[in-house]
PDB file of N, CA and C in Angstrom:
ATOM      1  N   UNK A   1      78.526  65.838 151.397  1.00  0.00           N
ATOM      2  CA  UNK A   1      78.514  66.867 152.429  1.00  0.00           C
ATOM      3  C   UNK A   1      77.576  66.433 153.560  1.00  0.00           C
ATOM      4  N   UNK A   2      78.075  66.538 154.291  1.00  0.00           N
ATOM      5  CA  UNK A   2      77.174  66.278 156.317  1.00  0.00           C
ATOM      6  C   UNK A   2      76.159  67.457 156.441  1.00  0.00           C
ATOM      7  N   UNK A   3      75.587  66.622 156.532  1.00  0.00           N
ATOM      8  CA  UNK A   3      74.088  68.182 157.250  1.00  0.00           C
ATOM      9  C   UNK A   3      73.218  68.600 156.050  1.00  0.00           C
ATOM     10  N   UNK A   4      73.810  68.023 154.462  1.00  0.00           N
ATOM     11  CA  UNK A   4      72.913  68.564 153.462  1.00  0.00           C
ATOM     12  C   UNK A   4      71.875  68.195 153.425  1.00  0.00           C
ATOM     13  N   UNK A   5      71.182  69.736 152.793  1.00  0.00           N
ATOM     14  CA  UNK A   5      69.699  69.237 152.776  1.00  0.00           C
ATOM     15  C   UNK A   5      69.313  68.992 151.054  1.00  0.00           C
ATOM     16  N   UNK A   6      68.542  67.864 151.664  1.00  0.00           N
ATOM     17  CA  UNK A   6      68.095  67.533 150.361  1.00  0.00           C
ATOM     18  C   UNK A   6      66.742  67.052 150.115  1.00  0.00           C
ATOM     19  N   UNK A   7      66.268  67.375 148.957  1.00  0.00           N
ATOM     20  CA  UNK A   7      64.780  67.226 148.472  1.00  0.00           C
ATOM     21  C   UNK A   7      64.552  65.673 148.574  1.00  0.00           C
ATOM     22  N   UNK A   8      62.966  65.637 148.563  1.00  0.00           N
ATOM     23  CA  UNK A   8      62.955  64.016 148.471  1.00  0.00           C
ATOM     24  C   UNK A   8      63.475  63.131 147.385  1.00  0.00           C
ATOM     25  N   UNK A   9      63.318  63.814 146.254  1.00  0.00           N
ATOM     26  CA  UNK A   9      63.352  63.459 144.991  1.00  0.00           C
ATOM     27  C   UNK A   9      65.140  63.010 144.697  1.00  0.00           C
ATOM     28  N   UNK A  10      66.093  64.019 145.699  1.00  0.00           N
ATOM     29  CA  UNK A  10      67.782  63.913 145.856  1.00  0.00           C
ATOM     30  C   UNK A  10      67.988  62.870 146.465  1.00  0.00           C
ATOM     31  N   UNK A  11      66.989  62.359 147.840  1.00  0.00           N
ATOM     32  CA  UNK A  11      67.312  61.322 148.575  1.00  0.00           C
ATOM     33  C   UNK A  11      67.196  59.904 147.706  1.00  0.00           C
ATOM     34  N   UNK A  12      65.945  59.990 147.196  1.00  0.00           N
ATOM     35  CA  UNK A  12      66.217  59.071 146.412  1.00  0.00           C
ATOM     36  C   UNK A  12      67.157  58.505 145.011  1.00  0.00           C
ATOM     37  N   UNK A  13      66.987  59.537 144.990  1.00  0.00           N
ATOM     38  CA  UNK A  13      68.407  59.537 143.828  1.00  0.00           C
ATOM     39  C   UNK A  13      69.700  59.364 144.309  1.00  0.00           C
ATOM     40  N   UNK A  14      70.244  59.667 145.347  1.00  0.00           N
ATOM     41  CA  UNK A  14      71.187  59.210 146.303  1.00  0.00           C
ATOM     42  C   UNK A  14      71.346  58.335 146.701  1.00  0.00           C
ATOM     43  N   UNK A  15      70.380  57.855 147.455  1.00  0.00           N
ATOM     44  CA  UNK A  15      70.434  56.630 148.225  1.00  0.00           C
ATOM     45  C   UNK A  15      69.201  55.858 148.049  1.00  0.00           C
ATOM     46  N   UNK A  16      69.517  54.882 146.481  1.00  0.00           N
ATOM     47  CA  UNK A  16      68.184  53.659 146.041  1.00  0.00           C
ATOM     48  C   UNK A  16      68.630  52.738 147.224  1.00  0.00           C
ATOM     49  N   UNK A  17      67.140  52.609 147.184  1.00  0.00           N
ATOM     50  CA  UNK A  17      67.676  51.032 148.042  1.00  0.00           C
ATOM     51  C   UNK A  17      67.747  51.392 149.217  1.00  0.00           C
ATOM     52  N   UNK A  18      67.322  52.111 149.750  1.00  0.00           N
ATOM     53  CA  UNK A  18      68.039  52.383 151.347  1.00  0.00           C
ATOM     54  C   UNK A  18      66.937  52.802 152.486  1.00  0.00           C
ATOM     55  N   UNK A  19      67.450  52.364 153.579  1.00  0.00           N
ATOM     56  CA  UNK A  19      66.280  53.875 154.606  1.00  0.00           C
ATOM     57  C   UNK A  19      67.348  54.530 154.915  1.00  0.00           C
ATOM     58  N   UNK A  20      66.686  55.172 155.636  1.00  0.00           N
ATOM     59  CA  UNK A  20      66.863  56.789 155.780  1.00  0.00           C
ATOM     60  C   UNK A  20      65.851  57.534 156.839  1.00  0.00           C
ATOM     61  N   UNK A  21      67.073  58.107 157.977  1.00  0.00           N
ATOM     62  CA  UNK A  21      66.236  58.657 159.082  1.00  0.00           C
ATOM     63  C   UNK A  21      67.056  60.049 158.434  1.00  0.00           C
ATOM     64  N   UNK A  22      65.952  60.859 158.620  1.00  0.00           N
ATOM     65  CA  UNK A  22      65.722  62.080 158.210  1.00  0.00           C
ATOM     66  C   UNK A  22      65.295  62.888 159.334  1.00  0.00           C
ATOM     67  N   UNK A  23      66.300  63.927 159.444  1.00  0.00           N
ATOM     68  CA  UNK A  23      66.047  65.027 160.658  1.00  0.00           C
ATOM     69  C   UNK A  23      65.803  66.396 159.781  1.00  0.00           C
ATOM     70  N   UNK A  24      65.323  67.310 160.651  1.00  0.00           N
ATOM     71  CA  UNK A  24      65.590  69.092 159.769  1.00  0.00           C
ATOM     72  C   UNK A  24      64.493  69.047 158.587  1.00  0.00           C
ATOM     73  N   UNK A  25      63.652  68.169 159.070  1.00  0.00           N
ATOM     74  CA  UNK A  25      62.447  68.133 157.922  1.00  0.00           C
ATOM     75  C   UNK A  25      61.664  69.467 157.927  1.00  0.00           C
ATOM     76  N   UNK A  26      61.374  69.469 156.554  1.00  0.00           N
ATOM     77  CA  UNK A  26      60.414  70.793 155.963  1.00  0.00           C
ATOM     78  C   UNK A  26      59.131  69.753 155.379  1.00  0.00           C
ATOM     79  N   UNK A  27      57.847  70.134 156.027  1.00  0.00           N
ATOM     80  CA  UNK A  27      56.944  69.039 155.290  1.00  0.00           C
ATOM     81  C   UNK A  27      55.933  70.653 154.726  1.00  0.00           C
ATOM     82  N   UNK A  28      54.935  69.351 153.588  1.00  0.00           N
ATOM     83  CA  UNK A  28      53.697  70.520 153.382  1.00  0.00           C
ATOM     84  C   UNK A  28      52.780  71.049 154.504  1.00  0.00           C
ATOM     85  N   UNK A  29      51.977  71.900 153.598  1.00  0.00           N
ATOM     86  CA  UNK A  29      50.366  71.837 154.513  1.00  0.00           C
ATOM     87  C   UNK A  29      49.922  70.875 154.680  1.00  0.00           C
ATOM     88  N   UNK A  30      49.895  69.866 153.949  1.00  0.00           N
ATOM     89  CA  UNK A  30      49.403  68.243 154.075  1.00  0.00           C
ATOM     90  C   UNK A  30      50.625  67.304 154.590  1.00  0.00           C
ATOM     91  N   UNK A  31      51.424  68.035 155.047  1.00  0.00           N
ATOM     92  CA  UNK A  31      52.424  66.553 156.103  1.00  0.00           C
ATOM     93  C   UNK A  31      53.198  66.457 155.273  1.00  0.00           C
ATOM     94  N   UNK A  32      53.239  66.406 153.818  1.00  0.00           N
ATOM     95  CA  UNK A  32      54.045  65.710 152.877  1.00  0.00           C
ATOM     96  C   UNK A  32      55.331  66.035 153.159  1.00  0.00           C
ATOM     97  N   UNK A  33      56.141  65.080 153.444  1.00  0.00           N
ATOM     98  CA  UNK A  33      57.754  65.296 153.248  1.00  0.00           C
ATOM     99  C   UNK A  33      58.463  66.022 152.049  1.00  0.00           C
ATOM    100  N   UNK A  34      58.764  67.156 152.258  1.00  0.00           N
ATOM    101  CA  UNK A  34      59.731  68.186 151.499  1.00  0.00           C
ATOM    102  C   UNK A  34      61.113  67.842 151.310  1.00  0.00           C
ATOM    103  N   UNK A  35      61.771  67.946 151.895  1.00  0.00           N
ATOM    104  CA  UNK A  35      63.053  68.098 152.409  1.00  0.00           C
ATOM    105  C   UNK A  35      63.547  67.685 154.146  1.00  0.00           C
ATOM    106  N   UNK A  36      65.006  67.687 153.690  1.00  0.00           N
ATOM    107  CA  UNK A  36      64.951  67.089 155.215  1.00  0.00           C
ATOM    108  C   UNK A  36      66.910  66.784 155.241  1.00  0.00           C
ATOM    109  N   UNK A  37      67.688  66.519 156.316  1.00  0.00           N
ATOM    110  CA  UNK A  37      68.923  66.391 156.395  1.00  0.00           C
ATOM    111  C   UNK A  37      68.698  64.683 156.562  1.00  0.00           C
ATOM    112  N   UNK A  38      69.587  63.902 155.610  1.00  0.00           N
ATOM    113  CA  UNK A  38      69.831  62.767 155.958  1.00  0.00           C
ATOM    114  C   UNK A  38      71.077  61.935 157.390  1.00  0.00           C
ATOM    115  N   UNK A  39      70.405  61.642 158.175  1.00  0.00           N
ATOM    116  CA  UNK A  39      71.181  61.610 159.348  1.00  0.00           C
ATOM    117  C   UNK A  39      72.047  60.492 159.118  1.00  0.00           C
ATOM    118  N   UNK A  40      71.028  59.168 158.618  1.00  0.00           N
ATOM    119  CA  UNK A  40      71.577  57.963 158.912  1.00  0.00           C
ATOM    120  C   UNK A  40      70.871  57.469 157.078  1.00  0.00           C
ATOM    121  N   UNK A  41      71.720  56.234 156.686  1.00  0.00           N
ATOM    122  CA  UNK A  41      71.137  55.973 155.904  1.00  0.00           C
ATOM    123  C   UNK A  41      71.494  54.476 156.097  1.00  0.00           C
ATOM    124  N   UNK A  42      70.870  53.474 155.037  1.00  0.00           N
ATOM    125  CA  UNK A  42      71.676  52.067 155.504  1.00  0.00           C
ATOM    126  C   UNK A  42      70.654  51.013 154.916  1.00  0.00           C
ATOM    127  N   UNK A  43      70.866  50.092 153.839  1.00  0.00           N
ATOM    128  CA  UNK A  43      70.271  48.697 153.855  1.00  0.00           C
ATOM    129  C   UNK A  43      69.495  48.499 154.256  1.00  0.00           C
ATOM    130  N   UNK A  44      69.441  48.337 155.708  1.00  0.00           N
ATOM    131  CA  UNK A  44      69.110  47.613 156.832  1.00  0.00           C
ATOM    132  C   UNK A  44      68.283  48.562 157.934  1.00  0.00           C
ATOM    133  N   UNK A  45      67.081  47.974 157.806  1.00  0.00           N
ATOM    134  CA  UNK A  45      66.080  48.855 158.248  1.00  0.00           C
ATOM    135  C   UNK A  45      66.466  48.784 160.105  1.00  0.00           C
ATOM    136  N   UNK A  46      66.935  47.982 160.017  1.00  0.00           N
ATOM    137  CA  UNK A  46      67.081  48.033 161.705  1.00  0.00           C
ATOM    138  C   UNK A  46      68.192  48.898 162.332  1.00  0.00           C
ATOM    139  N   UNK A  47      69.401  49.289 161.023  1.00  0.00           N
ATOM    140  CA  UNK A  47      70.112  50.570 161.606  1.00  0.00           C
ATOM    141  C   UNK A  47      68.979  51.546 161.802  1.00  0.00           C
ATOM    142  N   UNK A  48      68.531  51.918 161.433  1.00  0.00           N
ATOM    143  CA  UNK A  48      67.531  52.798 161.322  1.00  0.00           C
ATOM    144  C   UNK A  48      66.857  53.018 162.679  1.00  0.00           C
ATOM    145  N   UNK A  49      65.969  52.012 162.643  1.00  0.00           N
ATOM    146  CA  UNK A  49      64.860  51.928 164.098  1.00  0.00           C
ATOM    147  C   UNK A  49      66.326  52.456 165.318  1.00  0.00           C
ATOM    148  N   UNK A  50      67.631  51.417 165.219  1.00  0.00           N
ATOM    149  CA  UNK A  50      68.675  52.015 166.329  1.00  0.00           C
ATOM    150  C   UNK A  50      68.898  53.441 166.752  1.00  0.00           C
ATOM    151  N   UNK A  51      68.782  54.167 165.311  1.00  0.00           N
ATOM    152  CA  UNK A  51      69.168  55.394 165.015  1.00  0.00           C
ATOM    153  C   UNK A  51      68.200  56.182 165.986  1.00  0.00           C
ATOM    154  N   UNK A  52      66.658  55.961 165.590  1.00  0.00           N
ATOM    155  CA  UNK A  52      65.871  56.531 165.954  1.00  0.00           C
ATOM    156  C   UNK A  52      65.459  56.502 167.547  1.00  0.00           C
ATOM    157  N   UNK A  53      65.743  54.976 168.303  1.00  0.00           N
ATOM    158  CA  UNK A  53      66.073  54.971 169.211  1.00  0.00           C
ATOM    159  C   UNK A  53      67.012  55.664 170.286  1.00  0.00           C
ATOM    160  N   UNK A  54      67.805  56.197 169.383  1.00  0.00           N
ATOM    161  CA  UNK A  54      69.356  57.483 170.134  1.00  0.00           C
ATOM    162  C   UNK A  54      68.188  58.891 170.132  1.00  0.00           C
ATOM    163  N   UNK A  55      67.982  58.858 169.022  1.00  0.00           N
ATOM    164  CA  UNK A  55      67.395  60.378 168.307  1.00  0.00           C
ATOM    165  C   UNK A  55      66.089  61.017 169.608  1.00  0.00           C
ATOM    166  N   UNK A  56      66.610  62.806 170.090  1.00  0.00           N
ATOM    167  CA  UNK A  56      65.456  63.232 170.392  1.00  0.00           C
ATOM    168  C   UNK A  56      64.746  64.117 169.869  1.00  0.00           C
ATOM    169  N   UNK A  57      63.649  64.097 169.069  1.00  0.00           N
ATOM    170  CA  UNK A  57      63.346  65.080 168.081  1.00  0.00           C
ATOM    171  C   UNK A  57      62.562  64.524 167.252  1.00  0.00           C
ATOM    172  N   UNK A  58      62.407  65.532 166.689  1.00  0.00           N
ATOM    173  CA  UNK A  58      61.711  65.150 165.123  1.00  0.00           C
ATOM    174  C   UNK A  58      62.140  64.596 164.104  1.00  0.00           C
ATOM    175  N   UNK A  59      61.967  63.528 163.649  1.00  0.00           N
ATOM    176  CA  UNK A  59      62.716  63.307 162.787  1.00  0.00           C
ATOM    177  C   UNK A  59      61.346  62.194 161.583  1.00  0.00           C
ATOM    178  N   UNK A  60      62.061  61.730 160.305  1.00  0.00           N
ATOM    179  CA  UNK A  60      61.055  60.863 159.278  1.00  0.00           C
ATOM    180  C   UNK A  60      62.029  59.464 159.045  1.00  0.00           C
ATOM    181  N   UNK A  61      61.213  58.767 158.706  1.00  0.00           N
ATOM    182  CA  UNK A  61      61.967  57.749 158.006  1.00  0.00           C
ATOM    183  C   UNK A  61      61.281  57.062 156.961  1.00  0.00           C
ATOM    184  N   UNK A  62      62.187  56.950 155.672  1.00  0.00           N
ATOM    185  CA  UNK A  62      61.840  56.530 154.360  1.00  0.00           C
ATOM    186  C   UNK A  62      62.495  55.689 153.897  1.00  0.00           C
ATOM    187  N   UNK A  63      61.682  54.673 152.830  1.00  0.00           N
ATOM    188  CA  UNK A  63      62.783  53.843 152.531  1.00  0.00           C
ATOM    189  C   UNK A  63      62.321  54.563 150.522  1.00  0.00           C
ATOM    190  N   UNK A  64      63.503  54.034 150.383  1.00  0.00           N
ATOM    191  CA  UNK A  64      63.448  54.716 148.955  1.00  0.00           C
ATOM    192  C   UNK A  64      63.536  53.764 147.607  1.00  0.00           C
ATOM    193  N   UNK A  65      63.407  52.438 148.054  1.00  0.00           N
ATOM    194  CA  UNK A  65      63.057  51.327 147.103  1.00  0.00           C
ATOM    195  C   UNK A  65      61.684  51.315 146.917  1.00  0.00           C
ATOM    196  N   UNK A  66      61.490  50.274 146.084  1.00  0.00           N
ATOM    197  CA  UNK A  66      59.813  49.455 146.473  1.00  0.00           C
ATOM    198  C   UNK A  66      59.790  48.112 147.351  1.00  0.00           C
ATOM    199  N   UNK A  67      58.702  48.639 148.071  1.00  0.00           N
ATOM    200  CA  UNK A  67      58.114  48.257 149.103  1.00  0.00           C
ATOM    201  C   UNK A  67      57.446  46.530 148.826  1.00  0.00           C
ATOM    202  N   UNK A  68      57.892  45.635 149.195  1.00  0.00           N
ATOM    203  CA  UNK A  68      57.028  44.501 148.654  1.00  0.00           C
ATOM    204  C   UNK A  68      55.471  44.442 149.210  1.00  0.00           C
ATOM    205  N   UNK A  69      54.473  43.901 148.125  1.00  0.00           N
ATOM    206  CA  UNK A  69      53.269  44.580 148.552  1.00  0.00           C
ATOM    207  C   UNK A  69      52.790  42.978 150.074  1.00  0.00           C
ATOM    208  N   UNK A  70      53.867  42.033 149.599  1.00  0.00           N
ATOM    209  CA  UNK A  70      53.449  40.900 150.729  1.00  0.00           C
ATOM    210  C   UNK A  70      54.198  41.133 152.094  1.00  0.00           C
ATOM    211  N   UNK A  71      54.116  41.956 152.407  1.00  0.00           N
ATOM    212  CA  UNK A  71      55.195  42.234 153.736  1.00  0.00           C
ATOM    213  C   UNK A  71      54.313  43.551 154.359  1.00  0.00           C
ATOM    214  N   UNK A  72      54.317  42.995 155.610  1.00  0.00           N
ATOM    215  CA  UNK A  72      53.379  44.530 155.914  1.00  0.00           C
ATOM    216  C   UNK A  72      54.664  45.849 157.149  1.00  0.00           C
ATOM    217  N   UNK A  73      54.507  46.496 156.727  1.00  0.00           N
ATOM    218  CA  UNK A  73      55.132  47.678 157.423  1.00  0.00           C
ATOM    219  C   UNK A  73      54.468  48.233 158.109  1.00  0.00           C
ATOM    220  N   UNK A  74      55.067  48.727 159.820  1.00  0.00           N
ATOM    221  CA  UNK A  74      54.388  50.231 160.265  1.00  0.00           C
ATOM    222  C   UNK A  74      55.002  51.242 160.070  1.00  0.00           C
ATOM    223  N   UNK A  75      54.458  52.128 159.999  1.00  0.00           N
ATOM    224  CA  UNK A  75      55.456  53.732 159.750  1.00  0.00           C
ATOM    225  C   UNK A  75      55.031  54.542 160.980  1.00  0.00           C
TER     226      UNK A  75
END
């Protein structure tokens, strides 16, 4: 289904392995990512950054594998 919202815990269970730009986010008192509509998802972290590049708004992005600890990321 398009537009579903889903917990973090669904995204990952959905989509291993993947990022994921996330719009319609619900976070905590502490920021923490709740929930959220998966917009885009994909392999390839650079669909992503594209995605976010279109996108005006709020939006998160997660990747839902593990992270290699020799590779450095910005978020």
């Amino acid at each position: 289904m398009i537009n579903e919202r889903l917990t973090l815990k669904e995204m990952e269970e959905k989509y291993p392995d993947e990022w994921l730009f996330i719009v319609d986010c619900e976070h905590s008192e502490n920021t923490e990512l709740l929930s959220g509509v998966v917009a885009v998802h994909s392999r390839s972290e650079a669909d992503i950054h594209e995605a976010s590049m279109r996108y005006k708004g709020s939006a998160a992005i997660r990747y839902t594998g593990e992270i290699r600890k020799d590779v450095g990321y910005l978020f």
